[in-house]
Structures are given as structure tokens and as C-alpha cells.
Protein backbone atom coordinates (compact mmCIF):
# COMPACT_ATOMS: atom_id res chain seq x y z
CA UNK A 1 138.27 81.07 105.42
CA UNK A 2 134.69 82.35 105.11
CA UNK A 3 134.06 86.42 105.81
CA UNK A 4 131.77 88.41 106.73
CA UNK A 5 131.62 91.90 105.03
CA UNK A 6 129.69 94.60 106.87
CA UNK A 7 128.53 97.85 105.16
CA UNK A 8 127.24 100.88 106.87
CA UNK A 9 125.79 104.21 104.32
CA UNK A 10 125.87 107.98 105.08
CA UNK A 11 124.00 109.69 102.52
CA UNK A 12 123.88 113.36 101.56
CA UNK A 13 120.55 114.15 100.70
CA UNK A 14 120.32 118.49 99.44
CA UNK A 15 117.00 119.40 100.17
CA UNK A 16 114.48 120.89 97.57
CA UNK A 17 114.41 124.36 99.24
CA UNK A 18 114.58 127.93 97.43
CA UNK A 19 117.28 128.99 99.84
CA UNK A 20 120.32 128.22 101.88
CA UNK A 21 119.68 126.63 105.14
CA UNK A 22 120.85 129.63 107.63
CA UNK A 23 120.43 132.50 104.89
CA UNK A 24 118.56 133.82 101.57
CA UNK A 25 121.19 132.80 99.47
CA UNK A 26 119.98 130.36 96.25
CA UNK A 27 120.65 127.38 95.86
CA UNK A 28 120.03 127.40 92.17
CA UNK A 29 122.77 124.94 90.76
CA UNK A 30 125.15 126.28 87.95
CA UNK A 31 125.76 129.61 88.58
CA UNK A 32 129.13 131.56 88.39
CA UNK A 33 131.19 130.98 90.96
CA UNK A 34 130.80 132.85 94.66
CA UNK A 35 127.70 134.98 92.79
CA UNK A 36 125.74 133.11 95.22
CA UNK A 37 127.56 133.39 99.13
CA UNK A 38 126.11 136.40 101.29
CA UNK A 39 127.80 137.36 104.58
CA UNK A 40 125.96 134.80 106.37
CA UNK A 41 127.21 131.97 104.48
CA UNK A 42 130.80 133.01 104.47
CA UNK A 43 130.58 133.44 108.47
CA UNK A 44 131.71 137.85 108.30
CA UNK A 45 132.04 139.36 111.46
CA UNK A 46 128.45 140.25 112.98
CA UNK A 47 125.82 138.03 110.78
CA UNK A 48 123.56 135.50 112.85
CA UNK A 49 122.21 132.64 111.17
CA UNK A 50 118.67 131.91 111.11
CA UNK A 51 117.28 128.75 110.25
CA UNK A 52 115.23 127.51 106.80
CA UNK A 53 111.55 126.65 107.94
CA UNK A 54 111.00 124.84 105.00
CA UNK A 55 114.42 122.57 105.68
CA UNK A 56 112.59 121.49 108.96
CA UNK A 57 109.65 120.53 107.01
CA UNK A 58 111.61 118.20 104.84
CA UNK A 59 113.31 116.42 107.51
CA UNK A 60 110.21 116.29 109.40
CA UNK A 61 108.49 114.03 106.06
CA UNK A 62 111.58 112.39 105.99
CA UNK A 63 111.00 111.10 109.40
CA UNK A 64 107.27 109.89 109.16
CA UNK A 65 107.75 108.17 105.54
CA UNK A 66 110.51 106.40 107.62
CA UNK A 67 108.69 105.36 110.70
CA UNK A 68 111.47 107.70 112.55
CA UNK A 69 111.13 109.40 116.25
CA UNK A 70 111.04 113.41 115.26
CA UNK A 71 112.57 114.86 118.21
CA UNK A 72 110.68 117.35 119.81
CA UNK A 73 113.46 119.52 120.95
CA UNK A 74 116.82 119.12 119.18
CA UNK A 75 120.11 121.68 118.73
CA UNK A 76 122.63 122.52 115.93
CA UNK A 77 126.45 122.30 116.92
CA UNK A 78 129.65 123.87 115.36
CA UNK A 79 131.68 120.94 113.80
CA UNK A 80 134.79 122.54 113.97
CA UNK A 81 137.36 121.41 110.88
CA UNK A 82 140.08 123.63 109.00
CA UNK A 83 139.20 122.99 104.81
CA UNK A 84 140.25 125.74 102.40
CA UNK A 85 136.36 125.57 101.01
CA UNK A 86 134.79 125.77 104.57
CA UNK A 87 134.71 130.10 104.91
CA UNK A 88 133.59 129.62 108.73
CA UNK A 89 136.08 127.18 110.20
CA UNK A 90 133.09 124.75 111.23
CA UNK A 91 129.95 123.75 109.64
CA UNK A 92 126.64 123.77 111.44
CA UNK A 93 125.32 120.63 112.25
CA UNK A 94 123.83 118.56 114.43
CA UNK A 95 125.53 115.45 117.27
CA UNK A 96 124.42 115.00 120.35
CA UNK A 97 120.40 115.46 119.68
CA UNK A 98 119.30 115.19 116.01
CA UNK A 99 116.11 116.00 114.46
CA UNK A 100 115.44 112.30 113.35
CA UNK A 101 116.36 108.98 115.12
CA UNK A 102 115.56 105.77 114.47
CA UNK A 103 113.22 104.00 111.26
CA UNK A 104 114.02 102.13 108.99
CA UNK A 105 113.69 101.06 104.97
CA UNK A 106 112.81 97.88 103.60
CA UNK A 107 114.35 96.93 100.37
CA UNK A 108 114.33 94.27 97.80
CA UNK A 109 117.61 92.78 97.06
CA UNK A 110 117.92 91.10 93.12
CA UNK A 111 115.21 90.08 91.23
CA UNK A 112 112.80 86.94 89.92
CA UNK A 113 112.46 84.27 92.53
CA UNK A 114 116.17 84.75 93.42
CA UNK A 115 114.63 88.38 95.34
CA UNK A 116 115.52 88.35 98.99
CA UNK A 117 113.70 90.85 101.21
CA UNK A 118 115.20 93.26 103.92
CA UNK A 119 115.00 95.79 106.66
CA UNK A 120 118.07 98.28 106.94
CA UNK A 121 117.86 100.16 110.19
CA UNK A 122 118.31 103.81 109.99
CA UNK A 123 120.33 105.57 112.89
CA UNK A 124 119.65 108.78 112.68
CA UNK A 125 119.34 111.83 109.99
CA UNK A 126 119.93 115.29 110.78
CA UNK A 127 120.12 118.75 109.10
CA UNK A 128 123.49 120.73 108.32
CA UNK A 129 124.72 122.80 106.09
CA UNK A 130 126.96 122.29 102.78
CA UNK A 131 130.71 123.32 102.29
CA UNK A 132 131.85 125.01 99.34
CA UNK A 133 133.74 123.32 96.71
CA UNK A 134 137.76 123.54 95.61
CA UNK A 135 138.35 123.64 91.82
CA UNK A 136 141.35 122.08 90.26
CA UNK A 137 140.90 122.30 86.90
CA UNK A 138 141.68 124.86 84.64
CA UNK A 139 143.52 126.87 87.53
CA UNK A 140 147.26 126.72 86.43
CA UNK A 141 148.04 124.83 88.78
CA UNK A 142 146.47 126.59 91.32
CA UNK A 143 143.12 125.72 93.38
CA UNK A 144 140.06 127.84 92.54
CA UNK A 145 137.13 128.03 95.85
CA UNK A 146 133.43 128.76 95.26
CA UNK A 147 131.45 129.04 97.93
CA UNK A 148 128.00 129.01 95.92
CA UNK A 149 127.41 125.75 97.80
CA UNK A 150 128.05 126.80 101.32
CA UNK A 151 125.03 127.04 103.69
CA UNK A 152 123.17 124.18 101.13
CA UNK A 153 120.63 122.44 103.08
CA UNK A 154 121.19 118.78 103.60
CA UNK A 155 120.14 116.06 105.41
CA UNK A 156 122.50 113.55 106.31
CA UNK A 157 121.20 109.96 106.58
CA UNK A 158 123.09 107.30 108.65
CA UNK A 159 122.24 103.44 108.41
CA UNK A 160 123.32 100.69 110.90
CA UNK A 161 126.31 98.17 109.62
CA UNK A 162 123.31 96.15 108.58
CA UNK A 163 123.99 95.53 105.22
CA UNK A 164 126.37 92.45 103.87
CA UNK A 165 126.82 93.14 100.10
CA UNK A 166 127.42 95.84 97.87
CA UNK A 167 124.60 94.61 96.03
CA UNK A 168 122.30 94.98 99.67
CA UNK A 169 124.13 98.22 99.57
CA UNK A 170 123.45 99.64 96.34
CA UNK A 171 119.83 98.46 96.69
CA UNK A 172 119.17 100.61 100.27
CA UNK A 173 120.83 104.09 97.71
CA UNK A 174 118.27 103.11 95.09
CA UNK A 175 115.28 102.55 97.66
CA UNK A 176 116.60 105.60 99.62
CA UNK A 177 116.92 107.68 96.54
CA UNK A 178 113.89 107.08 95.16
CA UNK A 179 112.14 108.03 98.25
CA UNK A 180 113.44 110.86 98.94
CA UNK A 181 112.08 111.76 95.69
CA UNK A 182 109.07 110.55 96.04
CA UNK A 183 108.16 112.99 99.24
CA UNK A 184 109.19 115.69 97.41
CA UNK A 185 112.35 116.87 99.36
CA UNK A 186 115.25 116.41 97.16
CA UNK A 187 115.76 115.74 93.33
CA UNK A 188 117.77 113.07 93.76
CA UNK A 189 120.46 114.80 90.98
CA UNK A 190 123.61 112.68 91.73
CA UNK A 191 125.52 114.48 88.70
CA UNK A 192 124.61 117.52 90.16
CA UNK A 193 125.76 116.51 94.11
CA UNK A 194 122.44 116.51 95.29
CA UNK A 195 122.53 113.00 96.75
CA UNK A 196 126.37 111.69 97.51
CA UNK A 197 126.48 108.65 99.68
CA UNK A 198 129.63 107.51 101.74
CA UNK A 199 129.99 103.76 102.40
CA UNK A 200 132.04 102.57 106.02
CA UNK A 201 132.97 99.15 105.03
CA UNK A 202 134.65 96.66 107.08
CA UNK A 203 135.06 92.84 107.34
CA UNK A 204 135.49 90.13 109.74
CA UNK A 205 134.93 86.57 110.71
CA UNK A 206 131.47 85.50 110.67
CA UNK A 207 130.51 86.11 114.53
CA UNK A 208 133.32 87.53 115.65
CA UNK A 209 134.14 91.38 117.03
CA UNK A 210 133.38 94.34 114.54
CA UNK A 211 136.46 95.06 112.04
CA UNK A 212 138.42 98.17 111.56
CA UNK A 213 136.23 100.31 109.18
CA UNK A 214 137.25 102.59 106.19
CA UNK A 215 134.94 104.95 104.86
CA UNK A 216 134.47 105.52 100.96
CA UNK A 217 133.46 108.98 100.20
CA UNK A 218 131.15 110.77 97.63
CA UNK A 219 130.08 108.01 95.87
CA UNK A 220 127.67 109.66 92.84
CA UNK A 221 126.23 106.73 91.24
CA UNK A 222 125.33 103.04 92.25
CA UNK A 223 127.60 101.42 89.36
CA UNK A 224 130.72 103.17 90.91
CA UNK A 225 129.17 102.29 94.72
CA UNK A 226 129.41 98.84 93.83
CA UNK A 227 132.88 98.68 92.17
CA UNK A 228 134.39 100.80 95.15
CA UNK A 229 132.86 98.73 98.06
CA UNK A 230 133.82 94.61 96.11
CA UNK A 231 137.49 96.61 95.50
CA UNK A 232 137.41 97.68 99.30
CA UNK A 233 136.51 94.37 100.53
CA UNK A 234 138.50 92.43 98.32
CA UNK A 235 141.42 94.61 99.58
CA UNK A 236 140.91 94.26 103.32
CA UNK A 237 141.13 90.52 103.21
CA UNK A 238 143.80 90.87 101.50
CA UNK A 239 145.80 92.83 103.87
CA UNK A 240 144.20 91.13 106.95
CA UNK A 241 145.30 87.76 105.13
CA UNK A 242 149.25 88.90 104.74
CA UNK A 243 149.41 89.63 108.89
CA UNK A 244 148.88 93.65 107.94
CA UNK A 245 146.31 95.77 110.27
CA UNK A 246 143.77 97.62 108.94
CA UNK A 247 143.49 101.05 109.74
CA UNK A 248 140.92 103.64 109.80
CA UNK A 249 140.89 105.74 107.21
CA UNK A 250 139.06 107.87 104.82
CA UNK A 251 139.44 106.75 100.86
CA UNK A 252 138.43 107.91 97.67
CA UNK A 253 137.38 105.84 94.94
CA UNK A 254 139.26 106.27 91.47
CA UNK A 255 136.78 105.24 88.59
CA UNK A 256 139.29 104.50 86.14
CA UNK A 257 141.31 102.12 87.58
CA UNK A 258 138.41 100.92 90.01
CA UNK A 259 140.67 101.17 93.19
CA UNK A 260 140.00 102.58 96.59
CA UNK A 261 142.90 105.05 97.57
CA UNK A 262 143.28 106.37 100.80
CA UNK A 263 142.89 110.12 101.38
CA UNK A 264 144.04 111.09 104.89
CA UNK A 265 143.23 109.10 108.62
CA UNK A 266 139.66 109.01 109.78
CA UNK A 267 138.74 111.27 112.01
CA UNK A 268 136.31 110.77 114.89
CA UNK A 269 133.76 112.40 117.06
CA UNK A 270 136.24 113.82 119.29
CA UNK A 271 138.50 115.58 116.66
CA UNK A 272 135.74 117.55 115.40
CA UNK A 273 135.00 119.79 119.17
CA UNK A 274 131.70 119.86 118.82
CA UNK A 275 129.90 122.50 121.26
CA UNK A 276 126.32 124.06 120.51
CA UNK A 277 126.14 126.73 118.47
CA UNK A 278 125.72 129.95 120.44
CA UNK A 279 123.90 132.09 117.55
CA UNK A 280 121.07 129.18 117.26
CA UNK A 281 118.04 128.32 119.65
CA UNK A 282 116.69 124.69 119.99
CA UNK A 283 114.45 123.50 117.44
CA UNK A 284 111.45 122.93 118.75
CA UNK A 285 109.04 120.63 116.99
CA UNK A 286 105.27 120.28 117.84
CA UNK A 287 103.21 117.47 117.92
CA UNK A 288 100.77 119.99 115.73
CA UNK A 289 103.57 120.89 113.52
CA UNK A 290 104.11 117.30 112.97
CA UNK A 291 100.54 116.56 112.34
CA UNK A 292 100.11 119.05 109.22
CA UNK A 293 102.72 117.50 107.88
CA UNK A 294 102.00 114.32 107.98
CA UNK A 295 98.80 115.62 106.42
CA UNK A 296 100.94 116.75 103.53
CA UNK A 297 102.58 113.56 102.69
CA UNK A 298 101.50 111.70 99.39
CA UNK A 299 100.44 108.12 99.68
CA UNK A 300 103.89 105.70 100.21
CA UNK A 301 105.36 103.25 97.88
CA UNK A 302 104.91 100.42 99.98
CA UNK A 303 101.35 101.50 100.76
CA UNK A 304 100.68 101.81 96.98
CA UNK A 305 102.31 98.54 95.84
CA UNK A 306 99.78 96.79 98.19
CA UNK A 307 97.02 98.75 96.82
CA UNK A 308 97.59 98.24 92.89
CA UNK A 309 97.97 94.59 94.31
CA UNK A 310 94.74 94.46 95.26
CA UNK A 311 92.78 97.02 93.38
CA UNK A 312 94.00 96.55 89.86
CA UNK A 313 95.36 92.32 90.35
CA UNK A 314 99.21 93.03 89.80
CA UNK A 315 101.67 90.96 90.57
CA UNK A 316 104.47 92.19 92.76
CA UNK A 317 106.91 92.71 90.49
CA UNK A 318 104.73 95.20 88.39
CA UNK A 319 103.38 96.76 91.30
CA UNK A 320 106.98 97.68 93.05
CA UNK A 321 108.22 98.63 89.07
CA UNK A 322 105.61 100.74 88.36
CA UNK A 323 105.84 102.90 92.30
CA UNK A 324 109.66 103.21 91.82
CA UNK A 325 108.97 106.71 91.00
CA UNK A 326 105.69 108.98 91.92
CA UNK A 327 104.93 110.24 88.33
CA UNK A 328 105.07 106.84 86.85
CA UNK A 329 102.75 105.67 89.17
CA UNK A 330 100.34 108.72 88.94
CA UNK A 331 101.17 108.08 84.77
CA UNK A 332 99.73 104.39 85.38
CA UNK A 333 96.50 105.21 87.18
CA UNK A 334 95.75 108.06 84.79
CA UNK A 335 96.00 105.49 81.91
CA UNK A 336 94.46 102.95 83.89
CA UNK A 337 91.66 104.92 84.86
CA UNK A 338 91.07 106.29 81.10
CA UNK A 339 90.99 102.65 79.50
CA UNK A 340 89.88 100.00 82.62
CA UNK A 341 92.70 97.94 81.51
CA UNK A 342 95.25 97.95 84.49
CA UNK A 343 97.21 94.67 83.67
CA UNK A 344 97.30 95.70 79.71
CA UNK A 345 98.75 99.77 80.91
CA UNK A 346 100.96 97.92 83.20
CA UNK A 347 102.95 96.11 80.70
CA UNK A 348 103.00 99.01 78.58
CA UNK A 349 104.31 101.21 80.84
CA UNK A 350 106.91 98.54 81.88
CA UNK A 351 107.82 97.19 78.97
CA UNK A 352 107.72 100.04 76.62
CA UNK A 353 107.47 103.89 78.37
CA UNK A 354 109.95 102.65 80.06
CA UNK A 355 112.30 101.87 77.72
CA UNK A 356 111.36 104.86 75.61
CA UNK A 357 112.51 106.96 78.64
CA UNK A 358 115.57 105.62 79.71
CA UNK A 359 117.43 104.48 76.27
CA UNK A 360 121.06 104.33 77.64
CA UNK A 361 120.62 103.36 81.07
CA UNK A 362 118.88 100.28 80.60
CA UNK A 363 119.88 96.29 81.17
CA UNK A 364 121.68 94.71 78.73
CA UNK A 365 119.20 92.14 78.56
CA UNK A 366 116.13 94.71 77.34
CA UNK A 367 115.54 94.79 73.33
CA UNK A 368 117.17 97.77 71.71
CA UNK A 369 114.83 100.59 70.78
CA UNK A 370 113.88 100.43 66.70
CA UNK A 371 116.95 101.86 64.96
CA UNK A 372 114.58 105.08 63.74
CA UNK A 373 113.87 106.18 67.32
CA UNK A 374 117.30 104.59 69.06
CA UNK A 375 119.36 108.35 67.66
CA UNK A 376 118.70 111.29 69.73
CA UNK A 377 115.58 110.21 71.56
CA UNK A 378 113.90 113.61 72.22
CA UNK A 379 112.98 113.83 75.76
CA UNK A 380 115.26 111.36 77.67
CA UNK A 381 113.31 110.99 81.16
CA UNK A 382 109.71 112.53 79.99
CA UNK A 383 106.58 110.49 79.56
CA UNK A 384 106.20 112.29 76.02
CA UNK A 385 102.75 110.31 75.57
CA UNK A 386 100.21 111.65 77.85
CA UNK A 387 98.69 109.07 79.39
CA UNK A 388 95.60 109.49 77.81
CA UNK A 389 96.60 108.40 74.74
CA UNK A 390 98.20 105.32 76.04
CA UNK A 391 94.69 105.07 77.12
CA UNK A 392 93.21 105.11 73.55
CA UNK A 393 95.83 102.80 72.23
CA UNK A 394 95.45 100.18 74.44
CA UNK A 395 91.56 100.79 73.60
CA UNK A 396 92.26 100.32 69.80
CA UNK A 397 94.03 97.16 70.92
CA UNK A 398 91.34 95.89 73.02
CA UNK A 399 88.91 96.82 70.18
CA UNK A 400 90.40 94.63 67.48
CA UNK A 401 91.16 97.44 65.51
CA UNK A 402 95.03 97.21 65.69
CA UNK A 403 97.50 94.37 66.83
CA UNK A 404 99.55 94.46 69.31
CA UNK A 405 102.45 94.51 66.93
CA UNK A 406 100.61 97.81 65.01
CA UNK A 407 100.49 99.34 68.56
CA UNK A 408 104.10 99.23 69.01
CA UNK A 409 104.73 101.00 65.29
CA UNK A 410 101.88 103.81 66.06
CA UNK A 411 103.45 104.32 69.71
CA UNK A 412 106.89 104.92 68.19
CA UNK A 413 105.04 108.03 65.95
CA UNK A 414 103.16 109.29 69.26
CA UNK A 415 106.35 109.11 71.09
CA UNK A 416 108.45 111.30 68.58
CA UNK A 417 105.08 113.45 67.87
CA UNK A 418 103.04 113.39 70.80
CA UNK A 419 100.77 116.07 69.44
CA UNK A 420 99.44 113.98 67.39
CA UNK A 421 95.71 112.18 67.58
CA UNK A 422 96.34 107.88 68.28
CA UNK A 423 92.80 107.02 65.25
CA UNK A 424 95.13 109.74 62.73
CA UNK A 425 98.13 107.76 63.08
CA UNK A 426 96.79 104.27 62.67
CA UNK A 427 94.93 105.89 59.70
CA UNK A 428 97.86 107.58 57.95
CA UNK A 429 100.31 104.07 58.86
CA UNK A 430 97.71 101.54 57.47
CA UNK A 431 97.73 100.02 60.97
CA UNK A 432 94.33 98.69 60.89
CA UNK A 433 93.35 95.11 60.98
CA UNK A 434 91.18 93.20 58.38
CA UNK A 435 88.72 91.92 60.66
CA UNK A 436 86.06 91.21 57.75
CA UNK A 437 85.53 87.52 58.18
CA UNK A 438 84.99 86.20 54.57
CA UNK A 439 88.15 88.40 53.16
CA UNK A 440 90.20 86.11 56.29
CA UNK A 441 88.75 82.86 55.49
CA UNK A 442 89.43 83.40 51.75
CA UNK A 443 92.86 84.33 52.37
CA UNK A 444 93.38 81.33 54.94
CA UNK A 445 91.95 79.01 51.75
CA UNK A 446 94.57 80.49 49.76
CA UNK A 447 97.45 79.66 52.19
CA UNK A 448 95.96 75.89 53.14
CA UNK A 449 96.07 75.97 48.92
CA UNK A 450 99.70 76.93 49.00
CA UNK A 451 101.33 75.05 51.82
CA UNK A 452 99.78 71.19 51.32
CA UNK A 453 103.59 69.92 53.22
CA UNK A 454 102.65 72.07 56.24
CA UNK A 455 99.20 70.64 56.03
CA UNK A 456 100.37 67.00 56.01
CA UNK A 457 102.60 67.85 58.44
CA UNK A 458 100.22 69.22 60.90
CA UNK A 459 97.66 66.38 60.42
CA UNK A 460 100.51 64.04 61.19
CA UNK A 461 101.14 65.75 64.91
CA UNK A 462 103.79 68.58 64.05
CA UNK A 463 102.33 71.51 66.03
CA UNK A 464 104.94 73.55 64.63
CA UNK A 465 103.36 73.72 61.32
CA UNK A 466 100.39 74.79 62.54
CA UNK A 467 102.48 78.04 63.90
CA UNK A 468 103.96 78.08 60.22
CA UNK A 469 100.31 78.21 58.52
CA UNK A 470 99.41 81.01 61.04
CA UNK A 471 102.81 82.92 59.48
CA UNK A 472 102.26 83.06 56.38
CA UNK A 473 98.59 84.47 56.27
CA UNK A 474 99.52 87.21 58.62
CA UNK A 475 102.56 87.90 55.79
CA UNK A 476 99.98 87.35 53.38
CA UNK A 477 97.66 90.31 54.83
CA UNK A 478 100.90 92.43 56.05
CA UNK A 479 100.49 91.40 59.44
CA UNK A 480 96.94 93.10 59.24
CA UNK A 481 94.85 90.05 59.93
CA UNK A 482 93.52 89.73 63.26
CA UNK A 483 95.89 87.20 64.52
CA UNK A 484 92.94 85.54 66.76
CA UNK A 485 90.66 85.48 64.19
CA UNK A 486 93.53 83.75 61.32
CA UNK A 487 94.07 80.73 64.21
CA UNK A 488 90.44 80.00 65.03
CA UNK A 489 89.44 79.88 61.09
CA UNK A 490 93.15 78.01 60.39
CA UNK A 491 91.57 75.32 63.51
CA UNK A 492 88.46 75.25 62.16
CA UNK A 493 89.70 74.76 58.32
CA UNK A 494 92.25 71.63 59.53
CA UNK A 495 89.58 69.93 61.88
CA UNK A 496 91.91 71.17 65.17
């Protein structure tokens, strides 16, 4: 029988602050362990807490880039819990009446006309601090804390059940995650911990009553978010199929063998006692306050797609490539600005800075990098060609002076020397096309000369040989020719 899975996300997001939520503490990732925990964060007798202005700020652009209520008056609770890495006995959070509620975030689910559009509801997101973290390894058997992380600002982001795939799923973490970016409040580090998500997955019959849910946590990257949620479904139809109940529950996923495991019984709201926290007034947010904000926020993606749509004629799919991060759009307009070429930067910056940048994470389907540049790529992640000189390349393109092929051998120099000047390296490679017309047309007599079968053949209806003829002078000239300039004498020569 047909199911019906249902997916609902909680996502950790640590925001891009210089200190700790309640205290001064840094947050500065890779320090030695507890060098970075101050009275306040591990709760000593007497401290107060006093809350991050700057965390506030963050949710507060959170909330408008969503289309979120910001609640003018909300309060922090104690979520009361007993973990060896939790110094206070409770974390401070928020429940009844969080900072955000409501919004929502449209994503794009697959690609190509098989690209389905959706709107994933957002219930809430709210501000709490981090726990520290237990250590198993290298211990002797024993369990090492650090608290460096405790008091870490995060925001905690909770959809609806409104997605029905891990692939709807693992699109709402990548549009998510690249927003969050985007606005500037976290880095989006998932190595690092600075954006986990947790995935509640259940199943049932299509219509029927909600299903028993299990939750998935600390999910650090969207290959693993996929395998854990298919293994997860898979798994509860199995055990609802064999007469067995599900039951709430808390699981890990195991990467290696790609199974969901469970880790203890899921707690709810109840278990935790929440009760405001006594040390901490109400935050208090003002239609002013919200205002300068709001004046702070850089231009959307959405709101930018539809712009290059209509400013610069872009299709879609370039439009929504190029915005899926803030400095490659800024990197495209810079270019595009510099050379009046939009549709000629865009497929540059698509199809090649791009690839240059992310060598190793890339679809199988993409062309490997050249085998001199594919080693040790210096700068994984950088635009390492300002975008200036993408600029003057595409110029030299436009201009006739170098093919589109040349381009691609005197980007792979700029790439790996960036210092150097784009008319120097076309110069020193021999990059330049012969655009003299009688040196051509003596060169095309040569190969109409040398290749009478592919003549016949063309005069007889075989457009392939005309594509043949057009080969061999560009070999003939080292692919120098100007390819436009070979065809129209080669039609002109055979009567075409």
C-alpha cells in the first residue's frame, strides 16, 4: 500500500557574534579545551546572565528575510535536563513566547523541467544558548568535557511536517543554509557545528491521522540528511508492516553503515519543566528597533533572481545559480558591470568559477577540471580571479581576439596566478587569433585542396563534412583561426 512520509526540520543555526550569548566569553572555534567558559557560562554561584544585543539583531533579520512576526515582547526559560556537558543543569531558552513565529521559505525541489516549486512553513525560531561538548576519543576510556561551546548563541529554527521527501527536505537545509548566510548571521560551517539540523520523520497512510515521529539528530551535511531520513522511512514501514508500533524516540544516524539507531526515548515538552528564567527580563523589541534593521538587510535572493531576470535577460536557472550565495552574485554584477556582457559572465561564472571553486564537491555529471589544475587547487572556495579580469577576458572574447576555447587555457593561468595581467597571458600563450582575412582564405584554399572526398561529400548533402572541413583548418592554424570567420569563407568557397 501507498505511504505518505512526512518530514518536519529543527535546525541549529550559531550566530555570527564575537561573544557568547549571556557572557563575554569567545566563541572563536578551535581553541583548547575549557580556555574559553567564564563563571557565567558554567552557571557558579552568584553570576547573572545578561543577554548578547547583537544575538537579538540576528534573529530579528532572520525574521524579516522570512516574512516572520518579531514578537514585541518575548522571555527566555530554563529548560531543565541533567547532561554531563550541560555545567548549569538547564539551558536558557525560549517556549512559551519566542522571538520569531511564523514565515516561511520557498524552495526549488530538483532541477530542468522536472523542478517542482514549494513553500515550507516555518513555526517558529528562537534564541538559546549552546551546551558544551563530551569527548570520547583519545580519553582511555574515559569521557573528556569542554565547555568552550557553552553559552554559544543559536537560533533554533522549527519547520511544519510540510515536507514529503528527503529530497524536499534536503532542499529547505540548502535554501535555509544559504540564507542564513546570505544575511550575514551565521557561517553556515557544518564541519565546524555551526549549522546541525535534526529531522522528525514519520509516515502514514495518505490522509489518514499523523504517525508516531522519531527524530534524527545532528545531521552535518545534506548527503548524510538524505541517507538517514530514506533509511528512517524505509524502516518505519517496515516495522508498521510486521504488526510492530512505532515509538517515539530520539536516533542517531551511523554514516558507515547508513542506519538510524536509536539513542534513548523522546522526550517532550513536559519533561523538560520549563519556568522563566528569574535572572532575565523580557525582551522587548521595538517597532524602531525593527525598522533599522530592516534598513540593514542586503537585497534578498528571491528579490535579486527577479531582478537579474529582468535587468540583465537570464533565464531562471542562471539567475537562482548565480544568487545561491551573496558574493557570487556581487562577483557577477561586478563582472557584468565591467564588460556589459551579462549572459556571456553568467555562463562563465556558472560553468567555469564555479567549477574552479568547488573541485571535489561537484556533480558527477560536470567535466573534470584539466589534469594541470585538477592537483591541489590553491584556494578551494575563493573567486581567485577578480572579477575584473573576468571582465577583460570575456572582452578579448567579444573582441575577436581570442576563442572561446583560448579563453578557457588563459583562465586556467589567471586562476593559478591571479596577479597576473589577462593581454600578458594571451601574449606569452600564443592565444591570439589570426583574424587577417587573406592569411584565412589562403589557408581554407589549402584545406578545400587537401580534402576533395569531404568536398564531394558535402556537395552531395553530407552536412557532416562540412563540420569536418571546418576541423581541419582550425588544426591547420592551431585552433587560432577565428572559427566564425573559417565557416563563412569555407560557405562562401563551396557555394553554401
Amino acid at each position: 500500500m501507498n505511504w505518505e512520509v512526512v518530514i518536519g526540520l529543527e535546525t541549529h543555526a550559531q550566530l555570527q557574534t564575537k561573544s557568547k550569548i549571556f557572557s563575554g566569553s569567545s566563541i572563536a572555534f578551535g581553541a583548547e579545551p575549557n580556555v574559553q567558559a567564564s563563571a557565567v557560562d558554567i552557571a557558579l554561584p552568584g553570576v547573572l546572565p545578561v543577554l548578547n544585543h547583537e544575538a537579538v539583531v540576528c534573529a530579528i533579520k532572520f525574521g524579516l528575510a522570512v516574512g516572520a512576526q518579531i514578537a514585541p515582547r518575548s522571555i527566555f526559560a530554563r529548560k531543565n535536563y541533567f547532561y554531563p556537558d550541560l555545567p548549569k543543569g538547564y539551558q536558557i531558552s525560549q517556549f512559551e513566547i519566542p522571538v520569531v513565529s511564523g514565515g516561511g521559505l520557498a524552495i526549488t525541489v530538483g532541477s530542468g523541467d522536472a523542478a517542482t516549486e514549494k513553500f515550507v512553513h516555518l513555526t517558529r525560531a528562537h534564541l538559546e544558548e549552546d551546551a558544551g561538548k563530551s569527548l570520547h576519543e583519545d580519553f582511555h576510556g574515559r569521557t573528556g568535557i569542554d565547555l568552550n561551546r557553552a553559552g554559544t548563541p543559536l537560533l533554533e529554527i522549527v519547520t511544519e511536517p510540510d515536507m514529503r521527501s528527503s529530497a524536499e527536505a534536503v532542499a529547505y537545509a540548502k535554501a535555509l543554509h544559504a540564507l542564513v548566510q546570505w544575511i550575514g548571521i551565521c557561517d553556515g560551517n557544518m564541519q565546524e557545528g555551526s549549522f546541525r539540523c535534526d529531522a522528525n520523520v514519520s509516515v502514514r497512510r495518505p490522509g489518514g491521522p499523523l504517525g508516531t515521529r522519531r527524530e534524527i539528530k545532528n545531521l552535518n551535511s545534506f548527503r548524510f540528511m538524505q541517507q538517514a531520513i530514506d533509511f528512517e522511512v524505509q524502516w518505519q514501514i517496515n516495522e508498521i508492516t510486521e504488526g510492530r508500533a512505532i515509538r517515539q524516540a530520539t536516533v542517531l544516524f551511523d554514516p558507515d553503515s547508513g542506519e538510524t539507531r536509536s539513542m534513548r526515548s523522546k522526550e517532550d515538552a513536559h519533561d523538560y519543566r520549563y519556568f522563566p528564567d528569574p535572572d532575565l527580563l523580557p525582551l522587548e523589541i521595538t517597532p524602531d528597533w525593527i525598522a533599522q534593521v530592516k534598513s540593514e538587510l542586503p537585497e534578498l535572493p528571491q528579490a535579486m533572481q527577479a531582478r537579474f531576470q529582468a535587468a540583465y535577460g537570464l533565464s531562471a536557472y542562471d539567475a537562482a545559480t548565480l544568487t545561491a550565495s551573496r558574493d557570487m552574485a556581487k562577483y557577477f554584477e561586478a563582472a557584468t558591470q565591467a564588460c556589459k556582457q551579462p549572459k556571456l559572465v553568467a555562463n562563465w561564472v556558472i560553468n567555469e568559477v564555479r567549477r574552479f571553486m568547488y573541485e571535489g564537491a561537484r556533480d558527477e555529471q560536470e567535466e573534470p577540471l584539466p589534469s594541470e589544475v585538477r592537483d591541489g587547487i590553491p584556494g578551494r572556495d575563493v573567486i581567485r580571479i577578480p572579477a575584473e579580469k573576468l571582465a577583460e577576458l570575456i572582452t578579448r572574447i567579444t573582441d575577436a581576439t581570442i576563442s572561446n576555447a583560448g579563453a578557457k587555457k588563459a583562465f586556467i593561468e589567471l586562476w593559478t596566478g591571479p596577479e597576473q595581467k589577462v593581454d600578458e597571458v594571451i601574449e606569452r600563450m600564443g592565444l591570439k587569433q589570426i583574424t587577417d582575412t587573406g592569411a584565412i582564405e589562403a589557408l581554407v584554399d589549402d584545406v578545400l585542396a587537401a580534402n576533395q572526398k569531404s568536398v564531394e561529400e558535402y556537395r552531395a548533402g553530407k552536412e557532416k563534412a562540412f563540420n569536418a572541413l571546418v576541423g581541419q583548418a582550425m588544426k591547420a592554424t592551431k585552433g587560432k583561426a577565428n572559427p566564425q570567420q573559417v565557416t563563412d569563407l569555407l560557405k562562401k568557397k563551396l557555394g553554401a
